[in-house]
PDB file of N, CA and C in Angstrom:
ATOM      1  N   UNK A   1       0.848  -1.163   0.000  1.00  0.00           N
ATOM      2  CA  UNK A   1       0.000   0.000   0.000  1.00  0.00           C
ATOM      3  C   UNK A   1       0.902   1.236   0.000  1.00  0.00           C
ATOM      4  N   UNK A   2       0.896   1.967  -0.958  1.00  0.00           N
ATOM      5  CA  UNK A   2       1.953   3.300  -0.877  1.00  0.00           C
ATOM      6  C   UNK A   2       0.964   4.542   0.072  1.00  0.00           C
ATOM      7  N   UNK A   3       2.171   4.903   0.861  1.00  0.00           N
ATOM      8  CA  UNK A   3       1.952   6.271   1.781  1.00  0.00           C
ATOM      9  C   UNK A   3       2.358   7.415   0.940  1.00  0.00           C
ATOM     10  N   UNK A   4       1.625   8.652   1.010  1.00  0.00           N
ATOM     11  CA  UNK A   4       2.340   9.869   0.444  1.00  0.00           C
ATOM     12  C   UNK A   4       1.982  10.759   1.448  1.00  0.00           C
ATOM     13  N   UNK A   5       2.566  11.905   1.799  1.00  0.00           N
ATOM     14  CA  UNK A   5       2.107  12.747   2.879  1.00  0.00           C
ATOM     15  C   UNK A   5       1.784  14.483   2.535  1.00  0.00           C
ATOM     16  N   UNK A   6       0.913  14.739   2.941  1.00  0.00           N
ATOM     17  CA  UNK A   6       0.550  16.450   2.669  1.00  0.00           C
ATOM     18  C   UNK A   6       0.560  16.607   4.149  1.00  0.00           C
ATOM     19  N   UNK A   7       1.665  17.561   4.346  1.00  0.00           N
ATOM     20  CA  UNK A   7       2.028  18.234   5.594  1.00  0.00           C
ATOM     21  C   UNK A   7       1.991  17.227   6.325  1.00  0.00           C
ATOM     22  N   UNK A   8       1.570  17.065   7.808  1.00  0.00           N
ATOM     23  CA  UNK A   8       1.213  16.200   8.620  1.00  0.00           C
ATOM     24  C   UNK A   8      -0.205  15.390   8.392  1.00  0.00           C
ATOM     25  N   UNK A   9      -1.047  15.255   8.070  1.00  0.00           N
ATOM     26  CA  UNK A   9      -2.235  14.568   7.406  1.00  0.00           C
ATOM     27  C   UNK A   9      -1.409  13.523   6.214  1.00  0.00           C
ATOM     28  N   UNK A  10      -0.659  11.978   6.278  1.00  0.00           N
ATOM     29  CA  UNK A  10      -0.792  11.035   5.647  1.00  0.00           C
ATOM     30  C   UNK A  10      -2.276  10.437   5.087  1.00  0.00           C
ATOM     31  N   UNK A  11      -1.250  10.588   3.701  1.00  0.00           N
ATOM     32  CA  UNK A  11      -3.032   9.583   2.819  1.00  0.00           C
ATOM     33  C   UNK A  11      -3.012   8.391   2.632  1.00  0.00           C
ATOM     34  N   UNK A  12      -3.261   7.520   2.163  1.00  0.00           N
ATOM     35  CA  UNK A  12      -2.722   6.020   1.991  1.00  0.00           C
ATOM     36  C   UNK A  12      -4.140   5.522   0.535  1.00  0.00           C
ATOM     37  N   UNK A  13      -3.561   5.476  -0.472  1.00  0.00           N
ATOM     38  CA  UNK A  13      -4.727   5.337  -1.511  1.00  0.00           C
ATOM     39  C   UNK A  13      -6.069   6.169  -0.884  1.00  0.00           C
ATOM     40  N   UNK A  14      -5.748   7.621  -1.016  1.00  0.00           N
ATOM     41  CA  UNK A  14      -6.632   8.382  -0.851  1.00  0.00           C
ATOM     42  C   UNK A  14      -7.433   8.636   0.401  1.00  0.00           C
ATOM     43  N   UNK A  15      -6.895   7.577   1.744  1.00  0.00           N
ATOM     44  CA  UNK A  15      -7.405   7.981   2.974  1.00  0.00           C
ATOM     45  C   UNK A  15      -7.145   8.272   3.806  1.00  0.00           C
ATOM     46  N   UNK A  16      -6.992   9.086   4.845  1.00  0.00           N
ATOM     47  CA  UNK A  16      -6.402   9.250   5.742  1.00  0.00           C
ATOM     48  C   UNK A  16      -5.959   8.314   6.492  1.00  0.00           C
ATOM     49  N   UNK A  17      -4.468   8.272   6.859  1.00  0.00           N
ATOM     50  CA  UNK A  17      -4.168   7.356   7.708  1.00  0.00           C
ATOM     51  C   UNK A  17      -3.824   8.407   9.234  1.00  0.00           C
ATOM     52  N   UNK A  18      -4.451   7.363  10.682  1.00  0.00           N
ATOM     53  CA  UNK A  18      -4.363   7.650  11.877  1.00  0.00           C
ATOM     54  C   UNK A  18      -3.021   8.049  12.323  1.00  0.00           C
ATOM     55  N   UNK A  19      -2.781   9.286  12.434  1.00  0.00           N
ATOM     56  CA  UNK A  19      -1.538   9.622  13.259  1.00  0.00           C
ATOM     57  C   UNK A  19      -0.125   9.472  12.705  1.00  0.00           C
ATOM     58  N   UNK A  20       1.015   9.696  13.177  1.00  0.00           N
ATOM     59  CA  UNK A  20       2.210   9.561  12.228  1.00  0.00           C
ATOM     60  C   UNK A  20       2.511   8.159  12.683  1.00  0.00           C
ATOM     61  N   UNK A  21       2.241   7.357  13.790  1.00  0.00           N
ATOM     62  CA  UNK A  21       2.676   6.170  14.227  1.00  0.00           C
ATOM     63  C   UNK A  21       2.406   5.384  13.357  1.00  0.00           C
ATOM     64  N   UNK A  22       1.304   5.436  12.617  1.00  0.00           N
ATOM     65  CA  UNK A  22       0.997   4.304  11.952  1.00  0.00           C
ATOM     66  C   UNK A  22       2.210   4.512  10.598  1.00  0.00           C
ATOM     67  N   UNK A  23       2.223   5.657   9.805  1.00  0.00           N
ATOM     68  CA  UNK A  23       3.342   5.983   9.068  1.00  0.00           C
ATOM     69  C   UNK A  23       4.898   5.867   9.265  1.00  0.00           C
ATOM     70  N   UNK A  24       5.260   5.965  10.731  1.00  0.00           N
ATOM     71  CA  UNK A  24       6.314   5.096  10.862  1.00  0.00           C
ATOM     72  C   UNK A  24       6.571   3.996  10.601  1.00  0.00           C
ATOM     73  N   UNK A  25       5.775   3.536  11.133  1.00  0.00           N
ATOM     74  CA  UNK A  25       5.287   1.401  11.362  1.00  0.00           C
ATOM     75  C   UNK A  25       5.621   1.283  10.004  1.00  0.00           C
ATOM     76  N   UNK A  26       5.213   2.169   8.970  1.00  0.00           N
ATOM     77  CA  UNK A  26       5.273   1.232   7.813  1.00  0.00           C
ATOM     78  C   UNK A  26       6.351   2.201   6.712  1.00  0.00           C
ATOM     79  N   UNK A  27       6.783   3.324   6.956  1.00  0.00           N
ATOM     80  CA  UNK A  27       8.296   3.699   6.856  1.00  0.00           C
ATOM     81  C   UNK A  27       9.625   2.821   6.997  1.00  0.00           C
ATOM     82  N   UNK A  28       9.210   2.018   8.342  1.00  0.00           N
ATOM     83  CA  UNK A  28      10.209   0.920   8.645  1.00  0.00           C
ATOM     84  C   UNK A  28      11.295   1.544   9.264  1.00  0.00           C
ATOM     85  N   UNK A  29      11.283   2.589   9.953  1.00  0.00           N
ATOM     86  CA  UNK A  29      12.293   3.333  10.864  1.00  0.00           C
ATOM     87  C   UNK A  29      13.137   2.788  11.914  1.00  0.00           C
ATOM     88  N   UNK A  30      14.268   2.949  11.830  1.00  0.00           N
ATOM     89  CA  UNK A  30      14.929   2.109  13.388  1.00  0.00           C
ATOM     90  C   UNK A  30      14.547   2.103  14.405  1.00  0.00           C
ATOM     91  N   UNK A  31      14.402   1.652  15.258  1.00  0.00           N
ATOM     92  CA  UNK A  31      13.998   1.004  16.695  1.00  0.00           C
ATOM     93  C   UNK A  31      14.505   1.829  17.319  1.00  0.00           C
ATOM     94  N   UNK A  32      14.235   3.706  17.552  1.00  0.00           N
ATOM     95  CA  UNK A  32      14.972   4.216  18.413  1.00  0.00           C
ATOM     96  C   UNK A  32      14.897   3.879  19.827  1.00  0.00           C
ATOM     97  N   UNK A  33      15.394   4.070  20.642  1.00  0.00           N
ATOM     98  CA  UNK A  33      15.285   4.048  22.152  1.00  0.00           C
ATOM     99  C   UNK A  33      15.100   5.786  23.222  1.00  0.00           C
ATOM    100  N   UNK A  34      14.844   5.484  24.113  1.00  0.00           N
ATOM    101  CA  UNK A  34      14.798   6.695  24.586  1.00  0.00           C
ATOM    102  C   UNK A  34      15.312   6.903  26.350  1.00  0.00           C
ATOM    103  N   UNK A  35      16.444   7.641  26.983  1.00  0.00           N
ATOM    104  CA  UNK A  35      16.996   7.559  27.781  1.00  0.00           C
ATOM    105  C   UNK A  35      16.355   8.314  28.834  1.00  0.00           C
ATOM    106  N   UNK A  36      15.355   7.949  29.547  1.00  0.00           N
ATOM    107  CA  UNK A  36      14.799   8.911  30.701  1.00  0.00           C
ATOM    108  C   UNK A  36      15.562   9.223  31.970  1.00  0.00           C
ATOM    109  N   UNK A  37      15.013  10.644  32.459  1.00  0.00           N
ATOM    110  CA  UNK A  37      16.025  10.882  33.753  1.00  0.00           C
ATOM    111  C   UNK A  37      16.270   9.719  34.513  1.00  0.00           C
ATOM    112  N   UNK A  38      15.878   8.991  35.046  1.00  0.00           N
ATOM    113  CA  UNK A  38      16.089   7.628  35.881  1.00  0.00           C
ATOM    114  C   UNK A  38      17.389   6.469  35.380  1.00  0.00           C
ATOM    115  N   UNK A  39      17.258   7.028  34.236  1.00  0.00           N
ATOM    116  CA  UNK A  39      18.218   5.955  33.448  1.00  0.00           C
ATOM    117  C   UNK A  39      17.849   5.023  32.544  1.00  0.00           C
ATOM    118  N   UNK A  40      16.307   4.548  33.050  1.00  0.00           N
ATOM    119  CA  UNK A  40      15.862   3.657  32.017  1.00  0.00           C
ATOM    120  C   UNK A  40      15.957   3.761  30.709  1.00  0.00           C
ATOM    121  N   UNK A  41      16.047   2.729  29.763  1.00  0.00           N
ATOM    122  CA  UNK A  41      16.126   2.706  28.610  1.00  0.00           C
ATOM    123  C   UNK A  41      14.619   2.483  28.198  1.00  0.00           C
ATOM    124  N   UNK A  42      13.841   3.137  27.223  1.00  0.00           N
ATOM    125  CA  UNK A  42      12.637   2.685  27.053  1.00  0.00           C
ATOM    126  C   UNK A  42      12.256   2.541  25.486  1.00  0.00           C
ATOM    127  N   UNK A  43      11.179   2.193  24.526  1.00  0.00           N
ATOM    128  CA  UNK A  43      11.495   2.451  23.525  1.00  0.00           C
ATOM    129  C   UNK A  43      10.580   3.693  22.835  1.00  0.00           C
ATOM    130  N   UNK A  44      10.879   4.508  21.839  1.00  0.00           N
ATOM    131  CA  UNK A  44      10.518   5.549  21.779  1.00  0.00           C
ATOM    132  C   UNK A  44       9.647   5.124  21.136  1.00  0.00           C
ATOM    133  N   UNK A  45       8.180   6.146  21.335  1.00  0.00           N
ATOM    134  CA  UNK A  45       7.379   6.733  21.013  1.00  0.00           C
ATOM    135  C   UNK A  45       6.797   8.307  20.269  1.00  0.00           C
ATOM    136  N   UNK A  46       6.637   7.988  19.185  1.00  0.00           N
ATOM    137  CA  UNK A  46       6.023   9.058  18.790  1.00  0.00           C
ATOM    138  C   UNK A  46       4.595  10.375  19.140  1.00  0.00           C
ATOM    139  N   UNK A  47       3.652   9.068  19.983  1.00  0.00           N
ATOM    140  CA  UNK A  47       2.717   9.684  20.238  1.00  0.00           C
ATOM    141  C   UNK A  47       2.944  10.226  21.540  1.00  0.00           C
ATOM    142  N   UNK A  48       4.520  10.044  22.506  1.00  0.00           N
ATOM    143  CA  UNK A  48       4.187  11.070  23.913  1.00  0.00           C
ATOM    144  C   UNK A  48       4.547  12.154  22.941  1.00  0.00           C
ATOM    145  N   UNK A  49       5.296  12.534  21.943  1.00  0.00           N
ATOM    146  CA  UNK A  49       5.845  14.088  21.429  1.00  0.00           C
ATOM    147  C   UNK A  49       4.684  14.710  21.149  1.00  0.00           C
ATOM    148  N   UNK A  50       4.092  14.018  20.272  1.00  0.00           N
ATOM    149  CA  UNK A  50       2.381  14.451  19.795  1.00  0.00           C
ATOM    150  C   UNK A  50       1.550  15.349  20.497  1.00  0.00           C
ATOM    151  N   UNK A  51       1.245  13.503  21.657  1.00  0.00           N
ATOM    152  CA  UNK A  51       0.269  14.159  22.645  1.00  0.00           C
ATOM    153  C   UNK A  51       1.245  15.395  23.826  1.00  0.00           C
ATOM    154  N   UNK A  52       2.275  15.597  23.870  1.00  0.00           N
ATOM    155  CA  UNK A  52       2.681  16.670  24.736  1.00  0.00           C
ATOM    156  C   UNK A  52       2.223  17.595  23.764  1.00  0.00           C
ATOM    157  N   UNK A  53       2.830  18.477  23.013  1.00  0.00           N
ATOM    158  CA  UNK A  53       2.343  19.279  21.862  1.00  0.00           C
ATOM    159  C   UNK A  53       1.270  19.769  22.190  1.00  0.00           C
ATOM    160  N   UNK A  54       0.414  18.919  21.527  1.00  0.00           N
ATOM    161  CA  UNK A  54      -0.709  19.058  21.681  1.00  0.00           C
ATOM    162  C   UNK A  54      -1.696  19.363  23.067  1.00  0.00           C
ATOM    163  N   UNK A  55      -1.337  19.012  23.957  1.00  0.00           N
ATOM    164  CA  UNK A  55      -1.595  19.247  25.350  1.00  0.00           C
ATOM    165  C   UNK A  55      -1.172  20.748  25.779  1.00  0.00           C
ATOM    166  N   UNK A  56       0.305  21.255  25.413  1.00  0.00           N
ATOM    167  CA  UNK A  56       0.596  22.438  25.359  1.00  0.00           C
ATOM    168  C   UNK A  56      -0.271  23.460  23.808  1.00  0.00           C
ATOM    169  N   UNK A  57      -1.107  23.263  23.083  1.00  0.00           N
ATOM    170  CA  UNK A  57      -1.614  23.803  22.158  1.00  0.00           C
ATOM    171  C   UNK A  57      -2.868  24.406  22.987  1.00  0.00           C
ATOM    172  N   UNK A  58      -3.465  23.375  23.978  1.00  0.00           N
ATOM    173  CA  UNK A  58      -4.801  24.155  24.140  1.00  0.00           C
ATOM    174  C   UNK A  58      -4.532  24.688  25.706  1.00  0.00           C
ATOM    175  N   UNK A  59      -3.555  25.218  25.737  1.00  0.00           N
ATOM    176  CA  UNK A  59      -3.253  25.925  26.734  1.00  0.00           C
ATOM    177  C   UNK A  59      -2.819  27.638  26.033  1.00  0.00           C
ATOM    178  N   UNK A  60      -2.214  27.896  24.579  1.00  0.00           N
ATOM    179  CA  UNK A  60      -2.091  28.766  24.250  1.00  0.00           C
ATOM    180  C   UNK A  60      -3.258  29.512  23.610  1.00  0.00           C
ATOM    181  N   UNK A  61      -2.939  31.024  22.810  1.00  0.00           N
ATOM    182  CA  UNK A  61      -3.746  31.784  22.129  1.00  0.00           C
ATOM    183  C   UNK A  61      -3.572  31.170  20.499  1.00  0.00           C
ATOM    184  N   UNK A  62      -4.264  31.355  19.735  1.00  0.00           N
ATOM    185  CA  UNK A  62      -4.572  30.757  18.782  1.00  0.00           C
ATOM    186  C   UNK A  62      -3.662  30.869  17.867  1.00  0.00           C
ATOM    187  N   UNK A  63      -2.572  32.677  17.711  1.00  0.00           N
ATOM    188  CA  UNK A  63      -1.671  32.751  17.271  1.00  0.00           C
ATOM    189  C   UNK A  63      -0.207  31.902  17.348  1.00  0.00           C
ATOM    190  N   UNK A  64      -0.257  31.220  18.415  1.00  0.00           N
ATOM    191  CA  UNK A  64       0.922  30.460  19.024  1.00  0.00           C
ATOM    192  C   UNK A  64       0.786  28.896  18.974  1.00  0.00           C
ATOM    193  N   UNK A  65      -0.528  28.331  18.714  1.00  0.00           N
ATOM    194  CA  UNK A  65      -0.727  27.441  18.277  1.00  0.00           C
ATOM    195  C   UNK A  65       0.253  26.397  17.492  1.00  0.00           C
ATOM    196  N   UNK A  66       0.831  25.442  17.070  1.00  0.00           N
ATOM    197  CA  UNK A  66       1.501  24.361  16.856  1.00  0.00           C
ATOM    198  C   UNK A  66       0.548  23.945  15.485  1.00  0.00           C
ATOM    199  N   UNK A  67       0.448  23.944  14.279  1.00  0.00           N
ATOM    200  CA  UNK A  67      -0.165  23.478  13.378  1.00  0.00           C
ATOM    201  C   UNK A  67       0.235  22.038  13.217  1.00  0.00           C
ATOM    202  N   UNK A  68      -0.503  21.167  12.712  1.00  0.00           N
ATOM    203  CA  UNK A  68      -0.060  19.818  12.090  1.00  0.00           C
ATOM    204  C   UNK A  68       1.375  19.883  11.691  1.00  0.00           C
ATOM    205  N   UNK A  69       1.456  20.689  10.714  1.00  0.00           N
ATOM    206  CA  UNK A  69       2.645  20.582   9.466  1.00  0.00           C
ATOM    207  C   UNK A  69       3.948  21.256  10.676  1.00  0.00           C
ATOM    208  N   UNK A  70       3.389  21.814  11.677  1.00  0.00           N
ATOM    209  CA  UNK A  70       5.322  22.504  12.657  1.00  0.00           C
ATOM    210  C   UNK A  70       5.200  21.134  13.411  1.00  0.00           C
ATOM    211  N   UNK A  71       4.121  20.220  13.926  1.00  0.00           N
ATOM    212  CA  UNK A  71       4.360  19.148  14.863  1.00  0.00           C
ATOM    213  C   UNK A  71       5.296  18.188  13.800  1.00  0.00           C
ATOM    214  N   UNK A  72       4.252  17.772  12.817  1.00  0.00           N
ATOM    215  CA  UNK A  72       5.514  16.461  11.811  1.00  0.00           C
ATOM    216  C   UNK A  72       6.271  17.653  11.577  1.00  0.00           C
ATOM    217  N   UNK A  73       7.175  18.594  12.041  1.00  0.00           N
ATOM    218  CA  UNK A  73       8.242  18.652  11.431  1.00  0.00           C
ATOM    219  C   UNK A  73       8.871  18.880  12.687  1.00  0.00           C
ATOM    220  N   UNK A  74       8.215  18.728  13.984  1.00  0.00           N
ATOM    221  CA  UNK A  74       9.275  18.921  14.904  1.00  0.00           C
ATOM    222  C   UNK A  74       9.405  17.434  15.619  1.00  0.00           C
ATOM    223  N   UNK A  75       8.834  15.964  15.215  1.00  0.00           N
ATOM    224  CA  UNK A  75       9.089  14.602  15.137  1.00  0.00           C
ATOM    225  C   UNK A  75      10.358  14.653  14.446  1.00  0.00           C
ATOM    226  N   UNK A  76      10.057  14.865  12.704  1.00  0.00           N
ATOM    227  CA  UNK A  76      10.713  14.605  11.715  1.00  0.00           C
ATOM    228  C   UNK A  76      12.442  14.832  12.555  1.00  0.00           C
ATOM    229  N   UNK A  77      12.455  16.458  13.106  1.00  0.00           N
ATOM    230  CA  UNK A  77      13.759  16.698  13.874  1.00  0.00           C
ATOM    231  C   UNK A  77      14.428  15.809  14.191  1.00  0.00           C
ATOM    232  N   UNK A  78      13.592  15.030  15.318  1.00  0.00           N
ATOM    233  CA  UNK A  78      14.057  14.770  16.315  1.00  0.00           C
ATOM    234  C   UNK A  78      14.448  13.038  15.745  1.00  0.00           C
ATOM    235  N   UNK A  79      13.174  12.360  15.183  1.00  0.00           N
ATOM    236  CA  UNK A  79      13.862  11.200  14.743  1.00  0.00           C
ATOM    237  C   UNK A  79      15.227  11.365  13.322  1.00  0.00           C
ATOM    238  N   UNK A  80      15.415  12.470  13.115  1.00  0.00           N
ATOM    239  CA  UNK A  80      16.728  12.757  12.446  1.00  0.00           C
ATOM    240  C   UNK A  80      18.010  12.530  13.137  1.00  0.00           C
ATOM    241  N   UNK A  81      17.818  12.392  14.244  1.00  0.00           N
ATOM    242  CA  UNK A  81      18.655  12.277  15.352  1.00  0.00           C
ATOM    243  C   UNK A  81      19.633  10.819  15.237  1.00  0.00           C
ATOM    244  N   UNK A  82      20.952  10.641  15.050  1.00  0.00           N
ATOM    245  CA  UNK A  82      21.794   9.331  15.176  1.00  0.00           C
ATOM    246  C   UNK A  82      22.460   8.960  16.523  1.00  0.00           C
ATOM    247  N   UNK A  83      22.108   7.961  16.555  1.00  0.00           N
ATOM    248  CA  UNK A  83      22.407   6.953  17.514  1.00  0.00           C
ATOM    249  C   UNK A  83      21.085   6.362  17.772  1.00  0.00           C
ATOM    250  N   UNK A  84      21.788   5.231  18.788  1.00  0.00           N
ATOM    251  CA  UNK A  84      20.338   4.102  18.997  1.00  0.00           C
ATOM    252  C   UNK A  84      19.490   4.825  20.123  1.00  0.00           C
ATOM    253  N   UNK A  85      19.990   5.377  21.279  1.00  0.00           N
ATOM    254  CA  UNK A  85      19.634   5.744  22.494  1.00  0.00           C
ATOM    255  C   UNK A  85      19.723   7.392  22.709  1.00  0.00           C
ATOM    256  N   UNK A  86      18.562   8.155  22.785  1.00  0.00           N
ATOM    257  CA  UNK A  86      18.823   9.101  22.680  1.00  0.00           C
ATOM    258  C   UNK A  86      18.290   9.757  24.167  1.00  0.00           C
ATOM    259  N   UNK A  87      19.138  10.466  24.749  1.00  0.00           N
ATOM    260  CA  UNK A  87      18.212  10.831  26.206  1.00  0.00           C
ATOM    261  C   UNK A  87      17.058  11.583  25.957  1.00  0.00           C
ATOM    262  N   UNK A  88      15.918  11.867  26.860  1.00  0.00           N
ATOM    263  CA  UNK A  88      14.741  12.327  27.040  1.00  0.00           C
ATOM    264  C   UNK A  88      15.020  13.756  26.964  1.00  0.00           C
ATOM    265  N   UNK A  89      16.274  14.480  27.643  1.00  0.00           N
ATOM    266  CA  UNK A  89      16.347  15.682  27.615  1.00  0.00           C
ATOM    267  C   UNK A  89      16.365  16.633  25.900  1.00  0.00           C
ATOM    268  N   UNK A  90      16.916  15.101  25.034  1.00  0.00           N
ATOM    269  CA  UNK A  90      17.765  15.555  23.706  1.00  0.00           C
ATOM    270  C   UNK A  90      16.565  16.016  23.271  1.00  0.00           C
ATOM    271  N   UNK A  91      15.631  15.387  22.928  1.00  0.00           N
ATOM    272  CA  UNK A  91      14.539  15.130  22.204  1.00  0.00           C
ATOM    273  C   UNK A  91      13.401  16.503  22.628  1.00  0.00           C
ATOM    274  N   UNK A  92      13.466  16.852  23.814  1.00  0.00           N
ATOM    275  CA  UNK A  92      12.396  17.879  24.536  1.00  0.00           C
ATOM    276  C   UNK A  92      13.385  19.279  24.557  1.00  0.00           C
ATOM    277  N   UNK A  93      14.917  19.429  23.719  1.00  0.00           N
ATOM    278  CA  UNK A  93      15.709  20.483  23.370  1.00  0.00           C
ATOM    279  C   UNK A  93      15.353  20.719  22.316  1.00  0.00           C
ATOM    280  N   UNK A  94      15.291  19.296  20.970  1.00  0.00           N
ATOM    281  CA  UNK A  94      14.723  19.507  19.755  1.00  0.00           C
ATOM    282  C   UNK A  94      12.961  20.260  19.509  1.00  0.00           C
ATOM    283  N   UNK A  95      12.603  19.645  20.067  1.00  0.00           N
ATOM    284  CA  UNK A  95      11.120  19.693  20.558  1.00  0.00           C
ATOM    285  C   UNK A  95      11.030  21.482  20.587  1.00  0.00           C
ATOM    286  N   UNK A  96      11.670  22.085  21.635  1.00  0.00           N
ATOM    287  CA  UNK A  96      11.394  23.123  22.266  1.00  0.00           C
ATOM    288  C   UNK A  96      12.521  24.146  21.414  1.00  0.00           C
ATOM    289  N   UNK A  97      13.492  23.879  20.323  1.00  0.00           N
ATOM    290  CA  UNK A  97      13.787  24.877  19.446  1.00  0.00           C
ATOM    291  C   UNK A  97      13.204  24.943  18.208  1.00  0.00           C
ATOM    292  N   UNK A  98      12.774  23.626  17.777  1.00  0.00           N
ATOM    293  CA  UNK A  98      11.641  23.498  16.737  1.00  0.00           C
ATOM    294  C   UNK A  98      10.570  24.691  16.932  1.00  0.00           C
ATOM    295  N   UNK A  99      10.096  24.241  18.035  1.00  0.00           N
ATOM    296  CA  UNK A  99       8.976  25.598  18.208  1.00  0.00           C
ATOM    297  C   UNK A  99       9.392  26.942  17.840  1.00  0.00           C
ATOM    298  N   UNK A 100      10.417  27.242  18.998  1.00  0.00           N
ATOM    299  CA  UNK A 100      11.076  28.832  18.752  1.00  0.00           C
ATOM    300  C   UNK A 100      11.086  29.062  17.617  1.00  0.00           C
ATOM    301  N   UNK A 101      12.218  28.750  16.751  1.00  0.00           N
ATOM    302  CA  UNK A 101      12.666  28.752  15.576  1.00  0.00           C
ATOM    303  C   UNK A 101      11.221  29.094  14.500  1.00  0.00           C
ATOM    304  N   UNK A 102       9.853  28.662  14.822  1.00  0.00           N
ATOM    305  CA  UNK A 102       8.335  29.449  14.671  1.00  0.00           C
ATOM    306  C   UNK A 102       8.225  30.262  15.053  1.00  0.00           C
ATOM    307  N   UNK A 103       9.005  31.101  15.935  1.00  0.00           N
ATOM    308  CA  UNK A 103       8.392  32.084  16.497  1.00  0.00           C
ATOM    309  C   UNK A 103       7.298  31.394  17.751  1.00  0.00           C
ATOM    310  N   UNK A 104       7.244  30.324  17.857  1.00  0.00           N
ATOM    311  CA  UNK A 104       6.258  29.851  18.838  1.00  0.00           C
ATOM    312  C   UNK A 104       6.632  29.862  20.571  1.00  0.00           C
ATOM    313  N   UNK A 105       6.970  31.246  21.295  1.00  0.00           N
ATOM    314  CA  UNK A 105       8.009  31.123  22.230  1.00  0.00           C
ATOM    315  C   UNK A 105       6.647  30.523  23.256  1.00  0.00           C
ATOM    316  N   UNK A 106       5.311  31.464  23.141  1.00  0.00           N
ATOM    317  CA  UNK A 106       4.270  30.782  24.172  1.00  0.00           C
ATOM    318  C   UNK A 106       4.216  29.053  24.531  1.00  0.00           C
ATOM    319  N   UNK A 107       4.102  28.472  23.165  1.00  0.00           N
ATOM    320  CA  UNK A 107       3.767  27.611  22.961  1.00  0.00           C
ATOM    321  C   UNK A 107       5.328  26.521  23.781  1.00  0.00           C
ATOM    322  N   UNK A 108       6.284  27.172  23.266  1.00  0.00           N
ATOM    323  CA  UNK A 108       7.369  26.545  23.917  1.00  0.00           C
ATOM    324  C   UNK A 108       7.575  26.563  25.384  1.00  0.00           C
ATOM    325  N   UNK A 109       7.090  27.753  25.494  1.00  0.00           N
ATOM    326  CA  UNK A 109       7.136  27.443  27.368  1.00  0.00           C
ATOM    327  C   UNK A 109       6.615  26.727  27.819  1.00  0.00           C
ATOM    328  N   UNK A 110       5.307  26.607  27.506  1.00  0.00           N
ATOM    329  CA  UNK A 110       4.155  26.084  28.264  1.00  0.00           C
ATOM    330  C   UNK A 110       4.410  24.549  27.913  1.00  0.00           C
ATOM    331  N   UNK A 111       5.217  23.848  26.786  1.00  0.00           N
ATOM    332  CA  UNK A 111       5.675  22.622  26.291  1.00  0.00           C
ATOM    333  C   UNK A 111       6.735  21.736  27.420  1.00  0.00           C
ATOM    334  N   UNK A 112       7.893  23.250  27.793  1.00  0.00           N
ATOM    335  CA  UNK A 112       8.494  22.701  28.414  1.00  0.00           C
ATOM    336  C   UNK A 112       8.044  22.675  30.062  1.00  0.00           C
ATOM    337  N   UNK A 113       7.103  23.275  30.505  1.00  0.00           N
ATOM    338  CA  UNK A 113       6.705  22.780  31.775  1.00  0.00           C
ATOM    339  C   UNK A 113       5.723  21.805  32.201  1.00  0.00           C
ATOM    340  N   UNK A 114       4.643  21.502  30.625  1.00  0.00           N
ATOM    341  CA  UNK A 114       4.269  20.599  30.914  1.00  0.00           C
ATOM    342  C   UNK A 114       5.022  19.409  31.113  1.00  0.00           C
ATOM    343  N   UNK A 115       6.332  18.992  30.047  1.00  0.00           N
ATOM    344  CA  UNK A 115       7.111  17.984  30.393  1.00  0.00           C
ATOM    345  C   UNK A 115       8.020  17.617  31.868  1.00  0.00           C
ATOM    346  N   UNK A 116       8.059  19.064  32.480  1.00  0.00           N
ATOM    347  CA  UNK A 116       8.702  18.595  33.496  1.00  0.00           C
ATOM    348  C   UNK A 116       7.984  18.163  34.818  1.00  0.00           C
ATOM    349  N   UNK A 117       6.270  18.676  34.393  1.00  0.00           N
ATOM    350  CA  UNK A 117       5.910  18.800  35.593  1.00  0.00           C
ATOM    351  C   UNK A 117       5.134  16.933  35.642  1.00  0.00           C
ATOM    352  N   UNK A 118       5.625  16.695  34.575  1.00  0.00           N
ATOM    353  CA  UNK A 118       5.158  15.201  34.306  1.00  0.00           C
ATOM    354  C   UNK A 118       6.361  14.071  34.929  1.00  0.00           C
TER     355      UNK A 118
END
């Protein structure tokens, strides 16, 4: 089944496919890992970046907002990233200059305290 993508919204023979996870899955992407403060090794997920994002979206004004197309491109960042194991901090630096780099400074604050206060 071929994937093609417009912005963040994947189509798949003309339908929407659910979320970027499922577009990974079938990208066939390496098995990143992810290094949390504790030490654990865990394996990464796409949908905590998502759902943080997004959690910090309906906390801002509408101008500061996170569109589809800045979220897949602030994933895209971060799984650009080499090596197998990447710490939690790396990923929520990418995360939170992705934004800036929009001009999205609201949106970035409020990103990075939801993550810590988690």
């Amino acid at each position: 089944m071929p994937v093609t993508g417009k912005a963040y919204g994947f189509y798949s023979e003309g339908k929407p496919l659910i979320g970027l996870s499922v577009l990974i899955k079938r990208k066939g992407l390496r098995k990143m890992k992810v290094q949390k403060r504790d030490g654990r090794i865990v394996t990464y997920e796409v949908d905590k970046i998502t759902n943080a994002i997004k959690k910090a979206n309906v906390e801002v004004e509408p101008s500061q907002k996170a569109s589809d197309e800045l979220i897949s491109t602030a994933v895209e960042n971060v799984e650009n990233l080499s090596g197998d194991v990447i710490p939690v901090e790396t990923i929520q630096d990418i995360i939170e200059r992705t934004l800036v780099s929009h001009n999205k400074y609201v949106l970035a604050k409020k990103y990075m305290i939801y993550r810590y206060q988690r």
